[in-house]
Protein backbone atom coordinates (compact mmCIF):
# COMPACT_ATOMS: atom_id res chain seq x y z
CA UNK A 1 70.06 77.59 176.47
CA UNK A 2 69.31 75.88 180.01
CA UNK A 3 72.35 74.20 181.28
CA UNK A 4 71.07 70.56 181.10
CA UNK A 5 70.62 71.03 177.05
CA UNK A 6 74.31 72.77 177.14
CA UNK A 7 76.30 69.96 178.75
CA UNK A 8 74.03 67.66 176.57
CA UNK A 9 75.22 69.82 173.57
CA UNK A 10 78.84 69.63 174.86
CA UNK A 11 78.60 65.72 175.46
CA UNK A 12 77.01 65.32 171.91
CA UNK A 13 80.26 67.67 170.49
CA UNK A 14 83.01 65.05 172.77
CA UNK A 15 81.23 61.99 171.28
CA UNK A 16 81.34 63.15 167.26
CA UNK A 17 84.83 64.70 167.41
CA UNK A 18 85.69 61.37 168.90
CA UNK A 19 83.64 59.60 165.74
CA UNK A 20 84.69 61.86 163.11
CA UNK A 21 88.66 62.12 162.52
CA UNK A 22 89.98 65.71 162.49
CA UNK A 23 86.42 67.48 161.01
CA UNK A 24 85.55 71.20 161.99
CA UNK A 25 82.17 71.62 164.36
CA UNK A 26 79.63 74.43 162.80
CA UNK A 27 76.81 76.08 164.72
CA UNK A 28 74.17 78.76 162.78
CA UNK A 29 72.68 81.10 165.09
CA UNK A 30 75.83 82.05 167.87
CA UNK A 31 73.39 85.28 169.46
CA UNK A 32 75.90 86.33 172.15
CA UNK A 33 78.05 83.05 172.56
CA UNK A 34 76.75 80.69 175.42
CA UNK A 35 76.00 77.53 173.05
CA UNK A 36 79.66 78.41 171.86
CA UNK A 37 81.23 78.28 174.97
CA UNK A 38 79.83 74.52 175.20
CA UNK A 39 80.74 73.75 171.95
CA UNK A 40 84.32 75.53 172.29
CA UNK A 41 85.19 73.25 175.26
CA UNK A 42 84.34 70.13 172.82
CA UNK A 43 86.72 71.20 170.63
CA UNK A 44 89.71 71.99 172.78
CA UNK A 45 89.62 68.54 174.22
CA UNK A 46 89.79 67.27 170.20
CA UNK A 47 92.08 70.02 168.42
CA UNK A 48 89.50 71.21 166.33
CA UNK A 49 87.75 74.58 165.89
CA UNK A 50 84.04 75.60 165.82
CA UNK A 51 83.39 78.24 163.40
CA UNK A 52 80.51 79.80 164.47
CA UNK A 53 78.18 81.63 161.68
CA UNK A 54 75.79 84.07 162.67
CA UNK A 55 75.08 87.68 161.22
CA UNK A 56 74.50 89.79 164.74
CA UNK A 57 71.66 91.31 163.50
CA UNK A 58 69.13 88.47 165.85
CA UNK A 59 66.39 86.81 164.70
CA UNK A 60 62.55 88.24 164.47
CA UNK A 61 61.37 86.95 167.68
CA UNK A 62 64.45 89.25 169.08
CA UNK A 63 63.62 92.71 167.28
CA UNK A 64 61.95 95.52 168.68
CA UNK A 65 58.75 95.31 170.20
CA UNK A 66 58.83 91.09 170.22
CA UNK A 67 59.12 88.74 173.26
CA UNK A 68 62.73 88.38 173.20
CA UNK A 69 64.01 91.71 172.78
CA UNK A 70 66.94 93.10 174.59
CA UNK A 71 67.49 96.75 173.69
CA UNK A 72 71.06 96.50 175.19
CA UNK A 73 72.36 94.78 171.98
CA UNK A 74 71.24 97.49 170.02
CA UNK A 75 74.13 99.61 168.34
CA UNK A 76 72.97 103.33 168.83
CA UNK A 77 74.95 104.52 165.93
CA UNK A 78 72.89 101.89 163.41
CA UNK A 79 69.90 101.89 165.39
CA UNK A 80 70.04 97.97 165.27
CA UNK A 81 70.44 94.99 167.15
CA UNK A 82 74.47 94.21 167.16
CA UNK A 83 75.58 91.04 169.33
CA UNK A 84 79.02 90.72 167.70
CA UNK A 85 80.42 92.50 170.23
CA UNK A 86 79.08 90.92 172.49
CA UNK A 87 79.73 87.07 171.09
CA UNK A 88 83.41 88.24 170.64
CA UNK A 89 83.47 89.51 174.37
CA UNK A 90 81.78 86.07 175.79
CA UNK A 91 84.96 84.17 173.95
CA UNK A 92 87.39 86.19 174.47
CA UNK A 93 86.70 86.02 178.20
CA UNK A 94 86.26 81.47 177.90
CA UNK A 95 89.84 81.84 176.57
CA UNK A 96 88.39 80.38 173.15
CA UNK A 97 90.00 82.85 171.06
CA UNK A 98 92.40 80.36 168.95
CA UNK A 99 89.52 77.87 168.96
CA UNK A 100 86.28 79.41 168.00
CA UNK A 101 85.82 81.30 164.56
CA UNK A 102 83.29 83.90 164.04
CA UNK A 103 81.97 83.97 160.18
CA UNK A 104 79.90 86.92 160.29
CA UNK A 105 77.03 86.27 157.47
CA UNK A 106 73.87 84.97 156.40
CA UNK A 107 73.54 81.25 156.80
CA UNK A 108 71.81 80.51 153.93
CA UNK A 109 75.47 83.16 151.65
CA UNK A 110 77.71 80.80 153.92
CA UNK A 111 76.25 77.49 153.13
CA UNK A 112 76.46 77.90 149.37
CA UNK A 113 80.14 78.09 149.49
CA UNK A 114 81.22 75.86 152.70
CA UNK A 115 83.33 72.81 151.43
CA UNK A 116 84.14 71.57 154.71
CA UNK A 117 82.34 68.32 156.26
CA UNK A 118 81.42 68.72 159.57
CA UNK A 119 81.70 66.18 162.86
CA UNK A 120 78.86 68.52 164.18
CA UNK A 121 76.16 71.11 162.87
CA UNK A 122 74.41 72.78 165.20
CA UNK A 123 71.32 74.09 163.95
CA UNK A 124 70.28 77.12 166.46
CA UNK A 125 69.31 79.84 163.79
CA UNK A 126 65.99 82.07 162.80
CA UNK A 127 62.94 80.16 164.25
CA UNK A 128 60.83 80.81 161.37
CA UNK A 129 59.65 78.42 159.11
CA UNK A 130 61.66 79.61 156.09
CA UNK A 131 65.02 80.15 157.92
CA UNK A 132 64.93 77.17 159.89
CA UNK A 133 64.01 74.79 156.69
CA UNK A 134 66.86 77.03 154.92
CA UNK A 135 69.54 75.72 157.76
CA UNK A 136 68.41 72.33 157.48
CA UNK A 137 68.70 72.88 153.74
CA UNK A 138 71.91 74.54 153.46
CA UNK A 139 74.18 72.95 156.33
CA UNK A 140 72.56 69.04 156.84
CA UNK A 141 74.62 68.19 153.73
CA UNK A 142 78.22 68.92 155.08
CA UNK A 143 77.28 66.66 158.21
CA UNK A 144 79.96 64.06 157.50
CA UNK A 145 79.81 60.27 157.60
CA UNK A 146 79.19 59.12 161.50
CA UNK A 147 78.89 62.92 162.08
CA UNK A 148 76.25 64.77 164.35
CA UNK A 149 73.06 66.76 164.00
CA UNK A 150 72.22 68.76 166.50
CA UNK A 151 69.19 70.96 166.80
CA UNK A 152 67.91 73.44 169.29
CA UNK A 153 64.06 74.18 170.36
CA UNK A 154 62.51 71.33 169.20
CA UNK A 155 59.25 70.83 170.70
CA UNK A 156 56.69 68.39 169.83
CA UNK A 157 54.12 69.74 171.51
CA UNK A 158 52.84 72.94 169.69
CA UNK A 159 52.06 74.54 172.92
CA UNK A 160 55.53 74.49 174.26
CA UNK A 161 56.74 76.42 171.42
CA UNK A 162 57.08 76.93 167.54
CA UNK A 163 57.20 74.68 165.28
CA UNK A 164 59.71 75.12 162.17
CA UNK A 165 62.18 73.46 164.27
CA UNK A 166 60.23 70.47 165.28
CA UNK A 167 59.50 70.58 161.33
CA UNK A 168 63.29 70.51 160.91
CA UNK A 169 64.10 67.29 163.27
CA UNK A 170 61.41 65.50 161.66
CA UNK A 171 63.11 66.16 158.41
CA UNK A 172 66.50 64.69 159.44
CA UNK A 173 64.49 61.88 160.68
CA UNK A 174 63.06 61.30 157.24
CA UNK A 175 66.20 61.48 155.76
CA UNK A 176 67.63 58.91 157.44
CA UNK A 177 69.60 60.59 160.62
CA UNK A 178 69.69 58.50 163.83
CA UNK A 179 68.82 60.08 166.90
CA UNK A 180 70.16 60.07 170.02
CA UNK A 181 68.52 60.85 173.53
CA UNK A 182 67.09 64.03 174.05
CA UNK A 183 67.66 66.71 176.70
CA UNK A 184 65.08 69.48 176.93
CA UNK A 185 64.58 70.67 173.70
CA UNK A 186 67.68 69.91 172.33
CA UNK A 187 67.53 67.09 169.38
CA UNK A 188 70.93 64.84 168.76
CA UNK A 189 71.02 62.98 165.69
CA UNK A 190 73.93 60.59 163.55
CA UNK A 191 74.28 60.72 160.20
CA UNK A 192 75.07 56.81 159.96
């Protein structure tokens, strides 16, 4: 995440804890913790946690032999990409401990039972068309009244980069989200 489309993120975190009374902030897809950190900082200036749901295991385009491989985050005992240690390092270290939650699972498993409405959603997941669609699917719903949308690595032009995402803004769009100005790639939009 380029740091224009973090502070954006942060700003867009200040503005819907300020808009939402006393509401959790969710993001799907945590990798090793830098949109957290943003997030995190939101949230101490509101009293409110992030819980932060990811499974550590990285998404396709992050798996051996693809673009955004890192063989560092592999665990050498499982012989498979592990960034939970990592993710709990990066907050330990922003002195987020007390404020960011780590919910170690499949998005999709974690949706089903979340109760919770949410000031913000941060949709940051899998980049393929059936997991992003899944985390519009699963999570859009517990955006609550006045909340925000947020979603990463949306780009209209299919040059710039994939398109589930883009597919996945243009949803919220059509369901009647609001947006906000963009930074980069990163989408803002209100629930009204």
């Amino acid at each position: 995440m380029p740091p224009e489309e973090g502070l954006a993120l942060h700003h867009a975190a200040i503005l819907a804890g300020d808009a939402v009374a006393s509401a959790p902030m969710l993001e799907i897809g945590s990798w090793c913790g830098k949109s957290t950190l943003y997030l995190g900082a939101a949230a101490v200036v509101h009293g409110r946690l992030v819980f932060a749901v990811d499974h550590h295991r990285g998404s396709q385009e992050q798996q051996p032999g693809w673009e955004w491989h890192d063989a560092s985050l592999v665990d050498p005992s499982a012989g498979v990409i592990d960034t939970l240690p990592a993710f709990r390092r990066t907050v330990r270290e922003a002195g987020l401990e007390t404020t960011v939650v780590a919910v170690v699972g499949e998005s999709t498993a974690v949706a089903h039972h979340w109760r919770t409405p949410c000031a913000l959603v941060f949709i940051d997941g899998g980049h393929g068309a059936g997991p992003a669609h899944a985390d519009y699917d699963g999570w859009a719903p517990h955006v609550a009244p006045g909340g925000t949308l947020a979603i990463h690595d949306v780009f209209p032009d299919p040059a710039d980069g994939g398109r589930p995402p883009y597919e996945v803004y243009l949803r919220a769009l059509a369901d009647g989200f609001v947006e906000a100005p963009a930074t980069g790639s990163l989408r803002v939009l209100r629930r009204p």
